[in-house]
C-alpha atoms as a PDB file:
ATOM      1  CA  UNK A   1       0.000   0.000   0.000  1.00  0.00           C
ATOM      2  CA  UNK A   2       1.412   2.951  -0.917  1.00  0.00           C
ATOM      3  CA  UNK A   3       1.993   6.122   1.785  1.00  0.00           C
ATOM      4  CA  UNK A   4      -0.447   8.404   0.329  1.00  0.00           C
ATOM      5  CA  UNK A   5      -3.503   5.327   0.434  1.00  0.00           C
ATOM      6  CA  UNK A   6      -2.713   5.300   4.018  1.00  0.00           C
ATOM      7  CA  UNK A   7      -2.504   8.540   4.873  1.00  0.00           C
ATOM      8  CA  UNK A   8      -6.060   8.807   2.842  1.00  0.00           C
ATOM      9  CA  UNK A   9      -7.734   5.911   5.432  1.00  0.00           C
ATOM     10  CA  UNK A  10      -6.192   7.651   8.268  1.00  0.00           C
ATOM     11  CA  UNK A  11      -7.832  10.613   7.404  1.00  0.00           C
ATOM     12  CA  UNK A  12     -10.955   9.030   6.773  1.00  0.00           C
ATOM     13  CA  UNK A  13     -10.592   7.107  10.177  1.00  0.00           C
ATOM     14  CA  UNK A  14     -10.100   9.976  12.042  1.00  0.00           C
ATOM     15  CA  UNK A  15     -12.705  12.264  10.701  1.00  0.00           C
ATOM     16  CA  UNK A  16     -15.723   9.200  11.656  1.00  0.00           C
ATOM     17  CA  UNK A  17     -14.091   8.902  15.192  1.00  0.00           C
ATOM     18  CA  UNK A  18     -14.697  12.827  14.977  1.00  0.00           C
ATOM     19  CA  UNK A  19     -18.277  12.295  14.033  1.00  0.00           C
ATOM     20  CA  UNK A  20     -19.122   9.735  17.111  1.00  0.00           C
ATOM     21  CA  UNK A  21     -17.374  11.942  19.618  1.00  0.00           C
ATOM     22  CA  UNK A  22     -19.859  14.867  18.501  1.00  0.00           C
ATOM     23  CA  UNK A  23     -23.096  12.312  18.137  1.00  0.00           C
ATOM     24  CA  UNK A  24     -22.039  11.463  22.000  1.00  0.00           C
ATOM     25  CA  UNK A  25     -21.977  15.318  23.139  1.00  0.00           C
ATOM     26  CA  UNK A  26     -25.239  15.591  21.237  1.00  0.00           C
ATOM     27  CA  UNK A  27     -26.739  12.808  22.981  1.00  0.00           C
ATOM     28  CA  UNK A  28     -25.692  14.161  26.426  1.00  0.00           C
ATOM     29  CA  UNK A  29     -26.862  17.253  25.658  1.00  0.00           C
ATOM     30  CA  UNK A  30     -30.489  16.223  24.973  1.00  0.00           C
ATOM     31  CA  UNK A  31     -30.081  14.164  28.321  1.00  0.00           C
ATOM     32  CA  UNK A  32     -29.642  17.227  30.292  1.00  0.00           C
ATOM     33  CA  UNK A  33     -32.589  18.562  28.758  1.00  0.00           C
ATOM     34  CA  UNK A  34     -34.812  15.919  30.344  1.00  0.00           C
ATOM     35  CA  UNK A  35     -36.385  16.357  33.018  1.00  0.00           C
ATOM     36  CA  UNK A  36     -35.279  14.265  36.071  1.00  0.00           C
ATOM     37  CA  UNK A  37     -38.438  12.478  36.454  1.00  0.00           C
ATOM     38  CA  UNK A  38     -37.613  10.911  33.081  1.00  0.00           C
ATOM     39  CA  UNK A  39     -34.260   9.951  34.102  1.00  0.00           C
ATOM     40  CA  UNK A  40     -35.591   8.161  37.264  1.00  0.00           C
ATOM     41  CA  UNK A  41     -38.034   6.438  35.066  1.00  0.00           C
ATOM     42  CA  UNK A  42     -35.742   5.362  32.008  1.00  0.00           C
ATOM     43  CA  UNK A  43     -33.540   3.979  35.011  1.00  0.00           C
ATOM     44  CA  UNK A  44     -36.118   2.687  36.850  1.00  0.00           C
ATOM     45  CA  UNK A  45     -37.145   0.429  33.451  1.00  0.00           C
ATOM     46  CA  UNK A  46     -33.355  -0.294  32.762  1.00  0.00           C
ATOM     47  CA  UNK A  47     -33.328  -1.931  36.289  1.00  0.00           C
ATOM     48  CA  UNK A  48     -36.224  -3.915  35.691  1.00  0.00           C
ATOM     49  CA  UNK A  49     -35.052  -4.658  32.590  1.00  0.00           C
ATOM     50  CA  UNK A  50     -31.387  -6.080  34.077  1.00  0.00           C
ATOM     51  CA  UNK A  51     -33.334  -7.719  36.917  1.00  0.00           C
ATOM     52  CA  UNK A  52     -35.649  -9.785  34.349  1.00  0.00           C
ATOM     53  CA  UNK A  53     -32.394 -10.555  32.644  1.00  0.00           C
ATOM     54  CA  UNK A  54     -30.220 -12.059  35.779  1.00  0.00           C
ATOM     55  CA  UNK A  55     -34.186 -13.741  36.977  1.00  0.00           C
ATOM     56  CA  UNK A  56     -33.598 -15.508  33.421  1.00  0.00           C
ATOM     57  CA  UNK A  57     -29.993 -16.788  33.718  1.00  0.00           C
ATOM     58  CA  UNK A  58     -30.598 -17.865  37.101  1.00  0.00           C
ATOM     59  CA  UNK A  59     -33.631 -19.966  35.727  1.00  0.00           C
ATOM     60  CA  UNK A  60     -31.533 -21.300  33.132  1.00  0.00           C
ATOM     61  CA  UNK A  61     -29.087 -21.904  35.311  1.00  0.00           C
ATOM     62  CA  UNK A  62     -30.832 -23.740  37.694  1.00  0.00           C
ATOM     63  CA  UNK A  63     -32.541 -26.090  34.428  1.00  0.00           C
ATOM     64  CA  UNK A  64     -29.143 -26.741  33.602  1.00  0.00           C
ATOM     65  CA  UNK A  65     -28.211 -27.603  36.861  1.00  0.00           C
ATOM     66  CA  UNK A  66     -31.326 -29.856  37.288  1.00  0.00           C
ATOM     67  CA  UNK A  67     -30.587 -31.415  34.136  1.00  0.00           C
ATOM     68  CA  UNK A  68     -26.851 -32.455  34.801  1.00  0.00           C
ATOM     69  CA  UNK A  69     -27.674 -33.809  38.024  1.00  0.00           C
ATOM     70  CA  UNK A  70     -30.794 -35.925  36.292  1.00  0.00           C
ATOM     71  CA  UNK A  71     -27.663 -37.112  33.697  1.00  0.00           C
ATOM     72  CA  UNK A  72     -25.127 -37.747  36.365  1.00  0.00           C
ATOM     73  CA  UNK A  73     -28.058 -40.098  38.235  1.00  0.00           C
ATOM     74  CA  UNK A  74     -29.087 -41.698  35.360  1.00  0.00           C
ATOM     75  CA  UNK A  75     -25.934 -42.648  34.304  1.00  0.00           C
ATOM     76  CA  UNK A  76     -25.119 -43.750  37.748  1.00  0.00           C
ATOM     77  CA  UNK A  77     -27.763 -46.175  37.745  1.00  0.00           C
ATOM     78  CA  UNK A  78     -27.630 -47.404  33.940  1.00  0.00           C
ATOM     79  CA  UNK A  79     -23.832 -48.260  35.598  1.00  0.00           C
ATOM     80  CA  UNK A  80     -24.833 -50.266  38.412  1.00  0.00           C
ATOM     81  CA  UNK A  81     -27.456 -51.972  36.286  1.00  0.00           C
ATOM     82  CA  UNK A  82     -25.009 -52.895  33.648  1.00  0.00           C
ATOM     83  CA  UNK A  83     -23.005 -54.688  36.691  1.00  0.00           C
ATOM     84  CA  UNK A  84     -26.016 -56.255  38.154  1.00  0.00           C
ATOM     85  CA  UNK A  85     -26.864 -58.239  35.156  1.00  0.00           C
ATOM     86  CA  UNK A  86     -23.787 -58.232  33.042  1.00  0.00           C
ATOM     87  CA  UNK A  87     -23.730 -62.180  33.180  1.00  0.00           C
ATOM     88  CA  UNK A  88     -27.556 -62.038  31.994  1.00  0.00           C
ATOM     89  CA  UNK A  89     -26.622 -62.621  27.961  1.00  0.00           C
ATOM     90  CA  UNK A  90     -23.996 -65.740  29.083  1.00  0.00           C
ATOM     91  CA  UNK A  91     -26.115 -67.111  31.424  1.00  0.00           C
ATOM     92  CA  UNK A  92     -29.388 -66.944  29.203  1.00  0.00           C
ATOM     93  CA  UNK A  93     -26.951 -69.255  26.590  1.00  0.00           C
ATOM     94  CA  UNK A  94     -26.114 -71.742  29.319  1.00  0.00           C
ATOM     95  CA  UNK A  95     -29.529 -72.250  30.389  1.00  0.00           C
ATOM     96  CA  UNK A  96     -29.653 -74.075  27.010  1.00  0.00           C
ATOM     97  CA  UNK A  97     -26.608 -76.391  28.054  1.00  0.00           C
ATOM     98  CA  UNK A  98     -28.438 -77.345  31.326  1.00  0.00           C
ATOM     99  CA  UNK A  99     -31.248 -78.404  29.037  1.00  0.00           C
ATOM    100  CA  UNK A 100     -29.124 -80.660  27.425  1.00  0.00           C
ATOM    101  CA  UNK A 101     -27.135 -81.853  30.674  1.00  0.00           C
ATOM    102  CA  UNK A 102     -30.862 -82.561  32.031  1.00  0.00           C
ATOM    103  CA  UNK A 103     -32.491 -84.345  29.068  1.00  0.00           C
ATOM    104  CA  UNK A 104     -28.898 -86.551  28.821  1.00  0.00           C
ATOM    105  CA  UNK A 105     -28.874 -87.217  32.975  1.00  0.00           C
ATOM    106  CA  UNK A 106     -33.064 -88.308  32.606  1.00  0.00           C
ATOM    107  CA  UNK A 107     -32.034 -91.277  30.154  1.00  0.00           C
ATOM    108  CA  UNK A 108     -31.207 -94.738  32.056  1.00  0.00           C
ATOM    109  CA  UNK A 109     -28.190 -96.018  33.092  1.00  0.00           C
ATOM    110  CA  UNK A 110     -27.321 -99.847  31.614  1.00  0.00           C
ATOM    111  CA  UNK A 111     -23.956-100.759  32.149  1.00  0.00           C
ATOM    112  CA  UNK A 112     -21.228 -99.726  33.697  1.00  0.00           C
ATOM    113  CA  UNK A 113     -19.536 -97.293  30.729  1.00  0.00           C
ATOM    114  CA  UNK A 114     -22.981 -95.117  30.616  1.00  0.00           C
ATOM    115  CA  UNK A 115     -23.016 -95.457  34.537  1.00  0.00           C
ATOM    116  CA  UNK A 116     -19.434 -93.798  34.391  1.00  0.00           C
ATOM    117  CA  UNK A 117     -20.535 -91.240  31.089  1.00  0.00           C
ATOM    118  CA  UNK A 118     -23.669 -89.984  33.295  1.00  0.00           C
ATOM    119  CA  UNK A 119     -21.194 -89.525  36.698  1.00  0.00           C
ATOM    120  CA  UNK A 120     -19.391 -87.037  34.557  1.00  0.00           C
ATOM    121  CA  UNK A 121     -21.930 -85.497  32.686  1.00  0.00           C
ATOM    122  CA  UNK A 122     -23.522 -84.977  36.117  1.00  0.00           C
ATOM    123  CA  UNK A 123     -20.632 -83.423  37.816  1.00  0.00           C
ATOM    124  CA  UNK A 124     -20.382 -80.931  34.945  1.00  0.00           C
ATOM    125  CA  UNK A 125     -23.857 -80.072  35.054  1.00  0.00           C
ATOM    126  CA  UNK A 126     -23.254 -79.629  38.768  1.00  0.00           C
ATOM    127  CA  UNK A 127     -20.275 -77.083  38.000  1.00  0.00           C
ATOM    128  CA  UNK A 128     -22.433 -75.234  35.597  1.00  0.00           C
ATOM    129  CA  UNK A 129     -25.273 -74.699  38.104  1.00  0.00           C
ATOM    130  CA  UNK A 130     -22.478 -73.592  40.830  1.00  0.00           C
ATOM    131  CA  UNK A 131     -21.269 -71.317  38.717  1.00  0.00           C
ATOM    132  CA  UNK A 132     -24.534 -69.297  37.283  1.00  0.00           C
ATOM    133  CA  UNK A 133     -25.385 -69.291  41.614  1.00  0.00           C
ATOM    134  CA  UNK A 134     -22.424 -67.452  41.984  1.00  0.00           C
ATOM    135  CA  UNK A 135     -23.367 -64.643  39.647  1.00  0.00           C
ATOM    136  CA  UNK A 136     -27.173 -65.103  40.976  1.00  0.00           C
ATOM    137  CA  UNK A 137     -29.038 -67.069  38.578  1.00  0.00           C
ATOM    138  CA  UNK A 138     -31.153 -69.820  40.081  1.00  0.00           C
ATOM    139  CA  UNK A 139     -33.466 -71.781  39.262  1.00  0.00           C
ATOM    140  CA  UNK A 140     -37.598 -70.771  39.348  1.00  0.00           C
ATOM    141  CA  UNK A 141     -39.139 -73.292  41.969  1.00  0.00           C
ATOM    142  CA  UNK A 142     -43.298 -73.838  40.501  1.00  0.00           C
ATOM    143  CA  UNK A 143     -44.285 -77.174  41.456  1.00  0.00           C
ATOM    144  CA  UNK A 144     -47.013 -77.035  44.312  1.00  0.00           C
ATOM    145  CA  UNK A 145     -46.740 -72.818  44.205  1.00  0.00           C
ATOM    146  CA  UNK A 146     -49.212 -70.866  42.994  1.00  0.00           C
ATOM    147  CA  UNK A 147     -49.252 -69.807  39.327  1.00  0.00           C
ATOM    148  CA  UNK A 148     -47.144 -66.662  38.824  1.00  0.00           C
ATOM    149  CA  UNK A 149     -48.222 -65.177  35.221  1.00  0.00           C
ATOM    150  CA  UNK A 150     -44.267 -62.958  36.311  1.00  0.00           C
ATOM    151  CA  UNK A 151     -42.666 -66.132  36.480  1.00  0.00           C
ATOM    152  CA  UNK A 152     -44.642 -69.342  35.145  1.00  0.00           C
ATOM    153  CA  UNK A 153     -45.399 -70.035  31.361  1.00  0.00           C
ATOM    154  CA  UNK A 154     -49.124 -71.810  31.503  1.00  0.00           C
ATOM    155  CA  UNK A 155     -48.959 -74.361  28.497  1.00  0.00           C
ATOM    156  CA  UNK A 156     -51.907 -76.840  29.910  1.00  0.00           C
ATOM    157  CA  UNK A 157     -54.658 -76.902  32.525  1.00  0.00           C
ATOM    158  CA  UNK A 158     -56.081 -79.930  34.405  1.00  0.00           C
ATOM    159  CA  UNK A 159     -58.171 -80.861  36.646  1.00  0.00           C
ATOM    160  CA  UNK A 160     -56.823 -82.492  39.665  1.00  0.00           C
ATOM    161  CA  UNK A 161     -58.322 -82.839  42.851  1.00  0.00           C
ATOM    162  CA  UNK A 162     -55.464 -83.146  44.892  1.00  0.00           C
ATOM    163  CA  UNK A 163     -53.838 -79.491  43.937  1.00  0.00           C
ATOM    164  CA  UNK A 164     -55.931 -76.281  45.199  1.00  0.00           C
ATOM    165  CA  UNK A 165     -57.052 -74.226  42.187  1.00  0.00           C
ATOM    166  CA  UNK A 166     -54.447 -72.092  40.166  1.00  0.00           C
ATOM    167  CA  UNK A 167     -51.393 -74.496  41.710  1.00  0.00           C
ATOM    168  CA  UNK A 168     -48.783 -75.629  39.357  1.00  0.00           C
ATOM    169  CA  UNK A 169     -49.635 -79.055  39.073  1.00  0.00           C
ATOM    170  CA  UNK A 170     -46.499 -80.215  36.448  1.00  0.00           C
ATOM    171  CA  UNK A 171     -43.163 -78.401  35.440  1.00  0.00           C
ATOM    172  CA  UNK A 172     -42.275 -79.386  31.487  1.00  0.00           C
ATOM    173  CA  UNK A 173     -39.051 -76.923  31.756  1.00  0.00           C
ATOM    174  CA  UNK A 174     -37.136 -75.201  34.566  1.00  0.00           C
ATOM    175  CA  UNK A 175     -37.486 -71.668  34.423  1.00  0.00           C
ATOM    176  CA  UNK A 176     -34.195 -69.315  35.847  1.00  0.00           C
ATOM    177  CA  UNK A 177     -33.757 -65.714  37.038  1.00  0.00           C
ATOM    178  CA  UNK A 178     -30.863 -63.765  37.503  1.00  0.00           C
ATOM    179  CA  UNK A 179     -31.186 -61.407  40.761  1.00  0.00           C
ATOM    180  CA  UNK A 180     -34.755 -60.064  40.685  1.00  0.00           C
ATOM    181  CA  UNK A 181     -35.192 -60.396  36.582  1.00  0.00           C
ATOM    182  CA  UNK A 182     -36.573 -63.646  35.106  1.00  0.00           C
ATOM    183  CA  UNK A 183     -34.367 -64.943  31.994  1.00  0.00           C
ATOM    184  CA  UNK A 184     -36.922 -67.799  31.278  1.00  0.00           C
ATOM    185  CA  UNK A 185     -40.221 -68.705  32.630  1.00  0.00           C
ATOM    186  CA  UNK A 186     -40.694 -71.586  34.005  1.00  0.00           C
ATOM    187  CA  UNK A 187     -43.151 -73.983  31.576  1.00  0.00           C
ATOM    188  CA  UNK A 188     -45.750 -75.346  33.983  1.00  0.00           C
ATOM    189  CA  UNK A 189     -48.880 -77.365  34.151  1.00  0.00           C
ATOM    190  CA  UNK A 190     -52.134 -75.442  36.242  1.00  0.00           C
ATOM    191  CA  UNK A 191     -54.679 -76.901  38.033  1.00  0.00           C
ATOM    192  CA  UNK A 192     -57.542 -74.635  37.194  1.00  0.00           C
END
């Protein structure tokens, strides 16, 4: 740029500072004219004005403060939940193995070599129950309770005199919960 550009926008900087120094005086001037009740009331609406303001941010303050603490809680609890039941997904798969281990340990023993096959397939499904107690999944208990619509699966009703009515009369398969949450209902029989 050369020197006589700049001395041009110095100039022409210069001359509008000029021009808001004199619209300030001007504006003071016609202050001075008003009359002091008009002052006091221009003031008195700036401070309500500035107090509706500050009433505002403290609201908003306070929402936000509501609002992180609501966050802060809920993620607090989503936490503990999430370590509660974090062995729900692997235990709901092993439930399936005890099935098996069940159906296999209800078939008949003939000789000695199946007597031997069911002593281990027993102590393994003995192992796998141990374990799921430990990270509080046991099993439903129905027969001779009353029917539990929370907890029981009705598949049949009978008739039997020797239950009270609504008793599970029959269990067809285990049901299982892990802490207060059921991971299967338990498939019962009802005496109606």
């Amino acid at each position: 740029m050369s020197e006589e550009m700049k001395k041009d926008l110095q100039a022409e900087e210069s001359q509008a500072d000029n021009e808001t120094v004199e619209e300030i005086f001007e504006e003071k001037e016609d202050g001075q004219e008003k009359s002091s009740e008009q002052q006091l009331e221009e003031a008195n609406a700036q401070i309500a004005n500035l107090t509706a303001k500050v009433e505002e941010q403290e609201n908003r303050y306070l929402r936000l403060m509501a609002d992180y603490d609501n966050s802060r809680r809920r993620s607090k609890l989503d936490l503990e939940a999430a370590q509660k039941y974090r062995s729900q997904n692997l235990a709901t798969d092993l439930i399936q193995a005890i099935d098996n281990f069940e159906r296999a340990l209800a078939l008949p023993a003939e000789n000695e070599e199946t007597k031997s096959l069911r002593q281990g397939i027993e102590m393994v499904y003995k192992s796998l129950l141990e374990a799921l107690k430990k990270e509080g999944v046991e099993q439903i208990e129905s027969v001779g309770k009353e029917f539990d619509p929370n907890i029981h699966q009705a598949v049949m009703q009978v008739n039997d005199e020797n239950f009270a009515s609504n008793v599970v009369v029959e269990e067809f398969q285990k049901g299982y919960m892990i802490k207060d949450r059921v991971l299967r209902p338990a498939m019962v029989k009802v005496n109606q």
